[in-house]
Protein backbone atom coordinates (compact mmCIF):
# COMPACT_ATOMS: atom_id res chain seq x y z
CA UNK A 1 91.65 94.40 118.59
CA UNK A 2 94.36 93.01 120.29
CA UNK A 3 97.74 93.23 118.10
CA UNK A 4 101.34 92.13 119.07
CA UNK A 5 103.77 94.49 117.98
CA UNK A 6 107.11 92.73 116.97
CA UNK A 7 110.88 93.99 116.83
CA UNK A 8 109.30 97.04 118.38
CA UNK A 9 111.52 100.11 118.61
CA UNK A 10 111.61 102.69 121.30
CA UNK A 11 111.78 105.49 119.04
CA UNK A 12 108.43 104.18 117.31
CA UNK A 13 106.11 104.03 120.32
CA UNK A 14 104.90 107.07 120.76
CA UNK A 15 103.66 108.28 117.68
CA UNK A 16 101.69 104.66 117.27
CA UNK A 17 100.21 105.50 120.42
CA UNK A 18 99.72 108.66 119.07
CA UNK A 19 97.14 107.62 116.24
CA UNK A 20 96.13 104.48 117.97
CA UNK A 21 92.44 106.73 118.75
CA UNK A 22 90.60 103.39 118.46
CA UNK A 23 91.73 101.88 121.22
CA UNK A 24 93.56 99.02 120.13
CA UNK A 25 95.36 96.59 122.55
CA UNK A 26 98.90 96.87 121.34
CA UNK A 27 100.87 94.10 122.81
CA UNK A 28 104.61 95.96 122.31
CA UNK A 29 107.07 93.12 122.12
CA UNK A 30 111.37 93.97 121.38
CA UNK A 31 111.82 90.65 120.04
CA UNK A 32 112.11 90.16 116.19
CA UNK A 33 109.22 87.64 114.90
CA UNK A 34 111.15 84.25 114.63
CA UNK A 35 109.80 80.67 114.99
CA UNK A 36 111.17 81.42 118.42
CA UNK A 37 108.84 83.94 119.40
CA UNK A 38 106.15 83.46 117.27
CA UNK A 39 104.06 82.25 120.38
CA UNK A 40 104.12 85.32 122.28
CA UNK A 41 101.95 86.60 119.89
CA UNK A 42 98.95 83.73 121.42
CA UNK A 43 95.39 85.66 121.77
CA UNK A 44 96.34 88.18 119.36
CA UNK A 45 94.01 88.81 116.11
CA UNK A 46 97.22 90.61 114.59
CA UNK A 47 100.80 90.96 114.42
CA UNK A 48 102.45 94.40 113.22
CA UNK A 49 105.84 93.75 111.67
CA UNK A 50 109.25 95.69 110.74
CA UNK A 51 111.06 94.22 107.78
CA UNK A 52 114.00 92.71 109.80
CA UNK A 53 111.03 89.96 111.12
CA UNK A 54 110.91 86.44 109.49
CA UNK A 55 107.22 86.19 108.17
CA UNK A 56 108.20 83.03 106.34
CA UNK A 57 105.98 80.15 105.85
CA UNK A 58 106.87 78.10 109.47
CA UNK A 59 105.83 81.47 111.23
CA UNK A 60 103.16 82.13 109.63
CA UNK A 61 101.94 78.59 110.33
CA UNK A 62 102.65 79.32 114.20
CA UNK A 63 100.99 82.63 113.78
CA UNK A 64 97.88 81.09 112.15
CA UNK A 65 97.56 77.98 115.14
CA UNK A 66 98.15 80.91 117.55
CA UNK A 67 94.65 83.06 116.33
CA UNK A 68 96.25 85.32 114.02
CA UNK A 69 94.39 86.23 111.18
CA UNK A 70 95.87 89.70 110.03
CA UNK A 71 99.66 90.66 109.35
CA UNK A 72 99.99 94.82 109.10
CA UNK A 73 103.96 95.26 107.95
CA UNK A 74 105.29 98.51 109.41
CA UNK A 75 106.98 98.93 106.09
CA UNK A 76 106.48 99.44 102.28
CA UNK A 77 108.27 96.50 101.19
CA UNK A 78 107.06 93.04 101.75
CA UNK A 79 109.79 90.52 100.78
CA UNK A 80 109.97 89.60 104.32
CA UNK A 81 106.72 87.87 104.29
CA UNK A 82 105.42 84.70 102.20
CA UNK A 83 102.43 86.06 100.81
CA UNK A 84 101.76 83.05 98.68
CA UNK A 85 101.20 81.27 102.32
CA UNK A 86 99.36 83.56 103.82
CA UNK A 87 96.64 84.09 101.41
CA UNK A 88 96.27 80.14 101.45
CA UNK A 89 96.16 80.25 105.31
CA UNK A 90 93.41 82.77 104.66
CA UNK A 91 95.31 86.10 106.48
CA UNK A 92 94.85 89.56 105.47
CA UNK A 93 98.30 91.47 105.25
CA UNK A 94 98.38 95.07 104.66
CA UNK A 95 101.67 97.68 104.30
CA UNK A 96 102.24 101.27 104.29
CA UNK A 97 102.45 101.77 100.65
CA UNK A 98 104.50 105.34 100.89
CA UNK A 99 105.24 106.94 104.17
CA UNK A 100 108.02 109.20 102.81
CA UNK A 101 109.93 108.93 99.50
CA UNK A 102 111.96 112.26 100.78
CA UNK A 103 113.09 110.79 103.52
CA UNK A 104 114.75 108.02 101.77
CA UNK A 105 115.73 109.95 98.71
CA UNK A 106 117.45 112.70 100.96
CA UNK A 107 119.34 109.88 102.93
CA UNK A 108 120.42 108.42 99.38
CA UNK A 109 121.80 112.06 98.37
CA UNK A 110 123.00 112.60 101.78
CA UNK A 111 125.24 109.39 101.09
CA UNK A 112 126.28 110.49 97.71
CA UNK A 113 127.87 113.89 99.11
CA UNK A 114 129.37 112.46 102.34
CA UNK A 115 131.19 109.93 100.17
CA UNK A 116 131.95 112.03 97.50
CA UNK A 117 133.29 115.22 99.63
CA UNK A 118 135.05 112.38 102.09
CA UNK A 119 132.80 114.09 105.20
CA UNK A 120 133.88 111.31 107.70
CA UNK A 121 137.43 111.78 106.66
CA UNK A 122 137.53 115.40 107.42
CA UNK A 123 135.78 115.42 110.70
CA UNK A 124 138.17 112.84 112.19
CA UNK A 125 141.34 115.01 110.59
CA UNK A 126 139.26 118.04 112.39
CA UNK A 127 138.83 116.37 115.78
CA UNK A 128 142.97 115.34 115.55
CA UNK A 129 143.69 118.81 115.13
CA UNK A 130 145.07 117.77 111.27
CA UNK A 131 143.74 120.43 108.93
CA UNK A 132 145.41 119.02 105.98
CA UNK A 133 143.46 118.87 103.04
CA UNK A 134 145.37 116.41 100.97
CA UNK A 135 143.27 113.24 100.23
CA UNK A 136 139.86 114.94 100.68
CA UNK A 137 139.82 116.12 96.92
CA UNK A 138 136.08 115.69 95.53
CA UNK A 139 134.08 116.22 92.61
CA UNK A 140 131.16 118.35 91.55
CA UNK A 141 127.62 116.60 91.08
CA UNK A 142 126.77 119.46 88.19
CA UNK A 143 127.11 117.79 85.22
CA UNK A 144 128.03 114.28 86.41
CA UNK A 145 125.58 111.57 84.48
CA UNK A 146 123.23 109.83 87.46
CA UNK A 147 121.44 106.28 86.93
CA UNK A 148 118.63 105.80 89.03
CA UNK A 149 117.12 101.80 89.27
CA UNK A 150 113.46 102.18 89.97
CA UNK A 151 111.72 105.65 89.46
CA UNK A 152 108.82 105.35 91.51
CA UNK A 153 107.46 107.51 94.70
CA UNK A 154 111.16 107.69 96.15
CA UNK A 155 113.33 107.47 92.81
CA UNK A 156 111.28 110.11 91.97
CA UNK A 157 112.36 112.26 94.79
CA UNK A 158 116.24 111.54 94.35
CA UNK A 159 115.11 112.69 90.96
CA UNK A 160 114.17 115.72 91.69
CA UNK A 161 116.39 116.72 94.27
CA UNK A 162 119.31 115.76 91.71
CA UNK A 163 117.92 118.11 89.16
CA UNK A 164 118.30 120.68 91.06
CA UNK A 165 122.25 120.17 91.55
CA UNK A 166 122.74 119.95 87.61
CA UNK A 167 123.04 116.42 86.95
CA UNK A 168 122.36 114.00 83.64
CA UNK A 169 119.67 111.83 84.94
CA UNK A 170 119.07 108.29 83.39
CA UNK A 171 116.61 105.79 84.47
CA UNK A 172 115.53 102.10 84.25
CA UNK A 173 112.30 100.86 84.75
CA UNK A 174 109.60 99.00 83.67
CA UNK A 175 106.91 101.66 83.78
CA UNK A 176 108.05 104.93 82.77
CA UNK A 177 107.02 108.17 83.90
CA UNK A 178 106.53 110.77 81.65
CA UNK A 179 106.53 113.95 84.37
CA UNK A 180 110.15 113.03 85.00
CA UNK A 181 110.65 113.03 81.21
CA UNK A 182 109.09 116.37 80.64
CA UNK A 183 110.38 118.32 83.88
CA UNK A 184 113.35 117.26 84.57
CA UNK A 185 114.80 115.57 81.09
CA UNK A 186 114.90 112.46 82.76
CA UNK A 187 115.99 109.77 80.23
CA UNK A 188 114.92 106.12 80.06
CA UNK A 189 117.09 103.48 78.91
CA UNK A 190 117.77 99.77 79.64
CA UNK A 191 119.78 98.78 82.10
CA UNK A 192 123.29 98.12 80.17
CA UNK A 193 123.28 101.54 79.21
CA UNK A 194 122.32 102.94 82.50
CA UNK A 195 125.67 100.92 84.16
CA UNK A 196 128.08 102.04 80.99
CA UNK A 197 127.45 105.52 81.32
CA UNK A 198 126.49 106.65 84.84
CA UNK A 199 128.87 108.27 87.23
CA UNK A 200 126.88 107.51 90.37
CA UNK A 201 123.66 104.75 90.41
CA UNK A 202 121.82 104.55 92.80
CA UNK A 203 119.08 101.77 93.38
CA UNK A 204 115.58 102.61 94.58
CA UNK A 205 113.62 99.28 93.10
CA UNK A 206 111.94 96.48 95.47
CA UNK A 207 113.61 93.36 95.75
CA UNK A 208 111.79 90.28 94.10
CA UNK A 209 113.04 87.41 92.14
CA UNK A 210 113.65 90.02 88.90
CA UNK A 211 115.87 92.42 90.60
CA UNK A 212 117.68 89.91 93.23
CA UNK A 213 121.36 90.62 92.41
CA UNK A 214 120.50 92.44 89.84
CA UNK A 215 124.04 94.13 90.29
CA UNK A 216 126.39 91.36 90.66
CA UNK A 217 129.66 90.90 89.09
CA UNK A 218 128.94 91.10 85.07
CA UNK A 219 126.70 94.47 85.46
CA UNK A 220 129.77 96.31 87.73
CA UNK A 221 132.56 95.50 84.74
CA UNK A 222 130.14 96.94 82.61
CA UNK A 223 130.09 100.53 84.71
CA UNK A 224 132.77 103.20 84.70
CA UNK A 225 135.70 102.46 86.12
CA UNK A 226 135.47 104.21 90.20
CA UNK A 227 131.75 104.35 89.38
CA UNK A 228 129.74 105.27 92.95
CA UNK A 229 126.96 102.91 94.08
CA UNK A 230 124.24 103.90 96.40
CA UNK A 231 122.06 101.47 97.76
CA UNK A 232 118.75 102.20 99.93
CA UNK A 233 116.67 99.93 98.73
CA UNK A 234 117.27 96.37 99.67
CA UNK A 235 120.59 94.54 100.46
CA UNK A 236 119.79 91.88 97.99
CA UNK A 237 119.71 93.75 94.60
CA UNK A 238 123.14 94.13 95.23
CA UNK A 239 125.53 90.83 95.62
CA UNK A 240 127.63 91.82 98.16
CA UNK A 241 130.65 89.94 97.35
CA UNK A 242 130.70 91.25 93.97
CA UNK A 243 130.62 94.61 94.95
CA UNK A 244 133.93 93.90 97.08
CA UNK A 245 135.49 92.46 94.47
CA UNK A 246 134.47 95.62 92.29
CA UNK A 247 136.14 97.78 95.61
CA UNK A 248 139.65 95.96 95.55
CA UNK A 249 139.71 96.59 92.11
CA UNK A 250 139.12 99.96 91.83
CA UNK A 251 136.04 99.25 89.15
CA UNK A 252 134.01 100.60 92.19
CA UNK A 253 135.65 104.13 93.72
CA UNK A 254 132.40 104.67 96.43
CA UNK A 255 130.06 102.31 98.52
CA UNK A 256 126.90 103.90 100.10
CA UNK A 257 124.90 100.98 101.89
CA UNK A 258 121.73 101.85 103.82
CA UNK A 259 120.70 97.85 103.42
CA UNK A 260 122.89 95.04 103.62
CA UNK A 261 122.09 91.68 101.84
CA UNK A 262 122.62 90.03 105.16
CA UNK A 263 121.11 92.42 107.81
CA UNK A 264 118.97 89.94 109.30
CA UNK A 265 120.13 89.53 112.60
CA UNK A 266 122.78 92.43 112.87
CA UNK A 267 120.88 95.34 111.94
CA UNK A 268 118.70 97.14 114.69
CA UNK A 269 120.84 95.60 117.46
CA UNK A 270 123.24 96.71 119.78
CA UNK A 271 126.29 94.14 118.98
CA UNK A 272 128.80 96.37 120.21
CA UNK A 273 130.41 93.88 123.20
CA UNK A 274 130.22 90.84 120.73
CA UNK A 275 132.61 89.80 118.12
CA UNK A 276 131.32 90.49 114.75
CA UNK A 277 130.66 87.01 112.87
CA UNK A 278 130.23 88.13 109.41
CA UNK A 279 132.99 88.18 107.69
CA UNK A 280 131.72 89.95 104.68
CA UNK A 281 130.37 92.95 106.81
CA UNK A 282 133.74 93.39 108.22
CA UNK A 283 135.46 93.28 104.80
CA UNK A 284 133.02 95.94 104.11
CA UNK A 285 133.81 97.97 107.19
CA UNK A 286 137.84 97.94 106.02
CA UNK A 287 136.90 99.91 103.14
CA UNK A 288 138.01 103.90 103.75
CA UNK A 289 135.57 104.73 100.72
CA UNK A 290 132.32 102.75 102.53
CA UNK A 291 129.84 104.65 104.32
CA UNK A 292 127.02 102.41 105.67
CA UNK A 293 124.21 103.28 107.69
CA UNK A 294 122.07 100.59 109.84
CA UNK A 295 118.60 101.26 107.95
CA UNK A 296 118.21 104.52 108.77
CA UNK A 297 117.26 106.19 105.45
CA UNK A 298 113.32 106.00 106.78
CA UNK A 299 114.05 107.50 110.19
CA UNK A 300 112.80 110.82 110.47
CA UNK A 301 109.75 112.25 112.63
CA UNK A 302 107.47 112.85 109.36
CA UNK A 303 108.07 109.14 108.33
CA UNK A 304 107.71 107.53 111.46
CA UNK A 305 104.10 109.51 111.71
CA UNK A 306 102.98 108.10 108.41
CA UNK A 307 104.04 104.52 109.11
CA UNK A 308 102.24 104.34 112.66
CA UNK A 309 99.06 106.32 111.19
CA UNK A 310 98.89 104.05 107.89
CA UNK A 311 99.49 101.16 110.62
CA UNK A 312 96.74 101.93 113.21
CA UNK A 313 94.16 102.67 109.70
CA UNK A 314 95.12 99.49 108.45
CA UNK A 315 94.31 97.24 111.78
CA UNK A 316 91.39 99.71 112.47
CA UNK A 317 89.70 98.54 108.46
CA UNK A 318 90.12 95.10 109.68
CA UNK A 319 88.78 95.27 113.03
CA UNK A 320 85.71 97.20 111.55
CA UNK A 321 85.43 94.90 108.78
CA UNK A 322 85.76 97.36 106.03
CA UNK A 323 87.69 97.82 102.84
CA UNK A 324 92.02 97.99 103.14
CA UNK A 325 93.18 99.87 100.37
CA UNK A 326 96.61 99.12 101.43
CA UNK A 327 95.70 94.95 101.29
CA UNK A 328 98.20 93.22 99.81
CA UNK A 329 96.67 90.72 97.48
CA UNK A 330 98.41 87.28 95.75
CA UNK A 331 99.05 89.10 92.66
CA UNK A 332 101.52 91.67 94.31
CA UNK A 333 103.84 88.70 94.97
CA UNK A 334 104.03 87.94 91.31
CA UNK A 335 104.57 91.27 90.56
C-alpha cells in the first residue's frame, strides 16, 4: 500500500521504518496536510497524519478525488479530523488509541515541579554565577489537594505517580474508575468542587464540543487564588485569554502549557528568524511563572515505538482487508 506520510518528523522515521515489515510504500512528506498540499498525496490509498494537520472537510474532499480511501492519525486524539465527513465520503480512519499515558503523565508532573521549584529560574541565576536563593521559594506537593480533568489511561498515570508524593487527589469525569478509588483514595466530584478546592489541576480530557473551554473565565474565579494549571491535553479546553487574565491577576500563580489553543501553524516549526505574529503567545511568553513546551509531552523513544507500530498495524488491517480494532467509527465523534 502506498501511504503519504504528512507533517513528517525526522525524529519519527526510523522507528516507522522500523515496524513497517510489510513493505508498505511510505511516501514521507514535511509538509503539514493543508488544502495546499493535499495533492501531493495523488496515487496514494492512505494518508498518515500528526494532529497539527487540517483533516477538515475541504481536505478530505481533495483527499477523496485524489484516491484516498484510508486516514491512519499518528495520534490518540482525533479533533483534527471531520469524522462526520469522512464516514459519508466512505474512508476508514484509524488512531493509536494509547501509545503511552506515562509519557504524558510524567511530562505533566515534570511541569508541575519545574514551575513549582522555579527550575528555569535557578539554572539561569546558576549559569550568571548568582547563587542567591531569594525568589526561588517553593512548596511541597505532600499534602497539597490535586484535581485531575479526565481520569483515563494517562490521568490515571498522573494519578498514580501523584500518590506516591502524598497528595489529595480529586477527579472529574464522566465514567469513574473505581481502582483509583480503592488504591489510591482518589475522590470523584463535579467539576465546581474540583476548581474550589484544588491546589494544582491539571487537565488530561479530549477536546470535543463538551470540554471546549471548559476552563474559561467563570471556572478560574471559582479556583484558589495562585491556583497552578497544567495543561497537556489540548489547547482548547483551556481559553487562553482567560487564563491571562487569571495571570495578571494573580487568581492564577503557575501556567504549565504543553498545548496551546492556537498551535496550528507555530508548533513543530522552526520560527526562530521570523517575527512572532501571535500576540497572545507572546503575552504568554512575558509571564516569569509560564513554562510551555512545543508538544513534547509524547516524545520519548517508548512512545514514538508504539505510535509507528499501532500505525504500520493499522494500514497493514486495511491493506489486508481485515478487522481495525483501532477504527474510528461515527459514533466516536458524538462521543
Amino acid at each position: 500500500m502506498k501511504v503519504t506520510v504528512f507533517n513528517t518528523k525526522s525524529f519519527e522515521v526510523p522507528f516507522l521504518q522500523q515496524f513497517n515489515r510489510n513493505g508498505h510504500e511510505l511516501q514521507f512528506v514535511e509538509e503539514a496536510l493543508t488544502v495546499h498540499t493535499a495533492a501531493l498525496a495523488k496515487g496514494s490509498a492512505a494518508v498518515a497524519l500528526l494532529t497539527g494537520d487540517d483533516a477538515s472537510a475541504p481536505v478530505l474532499d481533495i483527499l477523496h478525488k485524489a484516491g484516498v480511501r484510508g486516514v491512519a492519525l499518528r495520534s490518540a486524539g482525533y479533533d483534527h479530523i471531520d469524522l462526520p465527513k469522512a464516514v459519508a465520503l466512505g474512508m476508514r480512519v484509524a488512531h493509536v488509541p494509547s501509545y503511552s499515558p506515562c509519557a504524558i503523565a510524567e511530562h505533566a508532573v515534570a511541569l508541575m515541579l519545574c514551575l513549582n521549584r522555579r527550575l528555569l529560574q535557578a539554572h539561569d541565576r546558576v549559569h550568571r554565577n548568582d547563587f542567591q536563593l531569594s525568589g526561588l521559594v517553593g512548596f511541597n506537593m505532600e499534602n497539597k489537594t490535586v484535581g485531575i480533568i479526565g481520569t483515563g489511561n494517562i490521568g490515571r498515570a498522573v494519578a498514580k505517580i501523584l500518590h506516591g508524593f502524598g497528595c489529595r487527589l480529586l477527579g472529574y469525569d464522566l465514567v469513574q474508575d473505581s481502582i483509583l478509588i480503592e488504591t489510591l483514595e482518589l475522590q470523584y466530584t463535579d467539576l465546581s468542587t474540583l476548581l474550589s478546592q484544588a491546589d494544582i489541576i491539571t487537565l488530561h480530557c479530549p477536546l470535543n464540543e463538551h470540554t471546549r473551554h471548559l476552563i474559561a473565565g467563570a471556572q478560574i474565579e471559582t479556583m484558589k487564588t495562585g491556583v497552578m494549571i497544567i495543561n497537556t491535553a489540548r489547547g482548547a479546553v483551556l481559553k487562553t485569554e482567560d487564563a491571562i487574565a487569571g495571570l495578571k491577576s494573580g487568581k492564577i500563580g503557575y501556567l504549565g502549557l504543553d498545548v496551546y489553543e492556537h498551535e496550528k501553524g507555530l508548533f513543530f516549526a522552526d520560527h526562530s528568524d521570523e517575527v512572532l505574529q501571535d500576540d497572545v503567545f507572546a503575552r504568554l511568553l512575558a509571564f516569569p511563572n509560564v513554562l510551555i513546551t512545543a508538544h513534547q509531552a509524547f516524545l520519548t523513544d517508548t512512545a514514538l515505538s508504539n505510535i509507528a507500530e499501532a500505525t504500520i498495524h493499522n494500514l497493514t488491517c486495511w491493506d489486508k482487508r481485515l478487522p481495525c480494532e483501532n477504527e474510528l467509527h461515527l459514533a466516536a465523534a458524538q462521543v
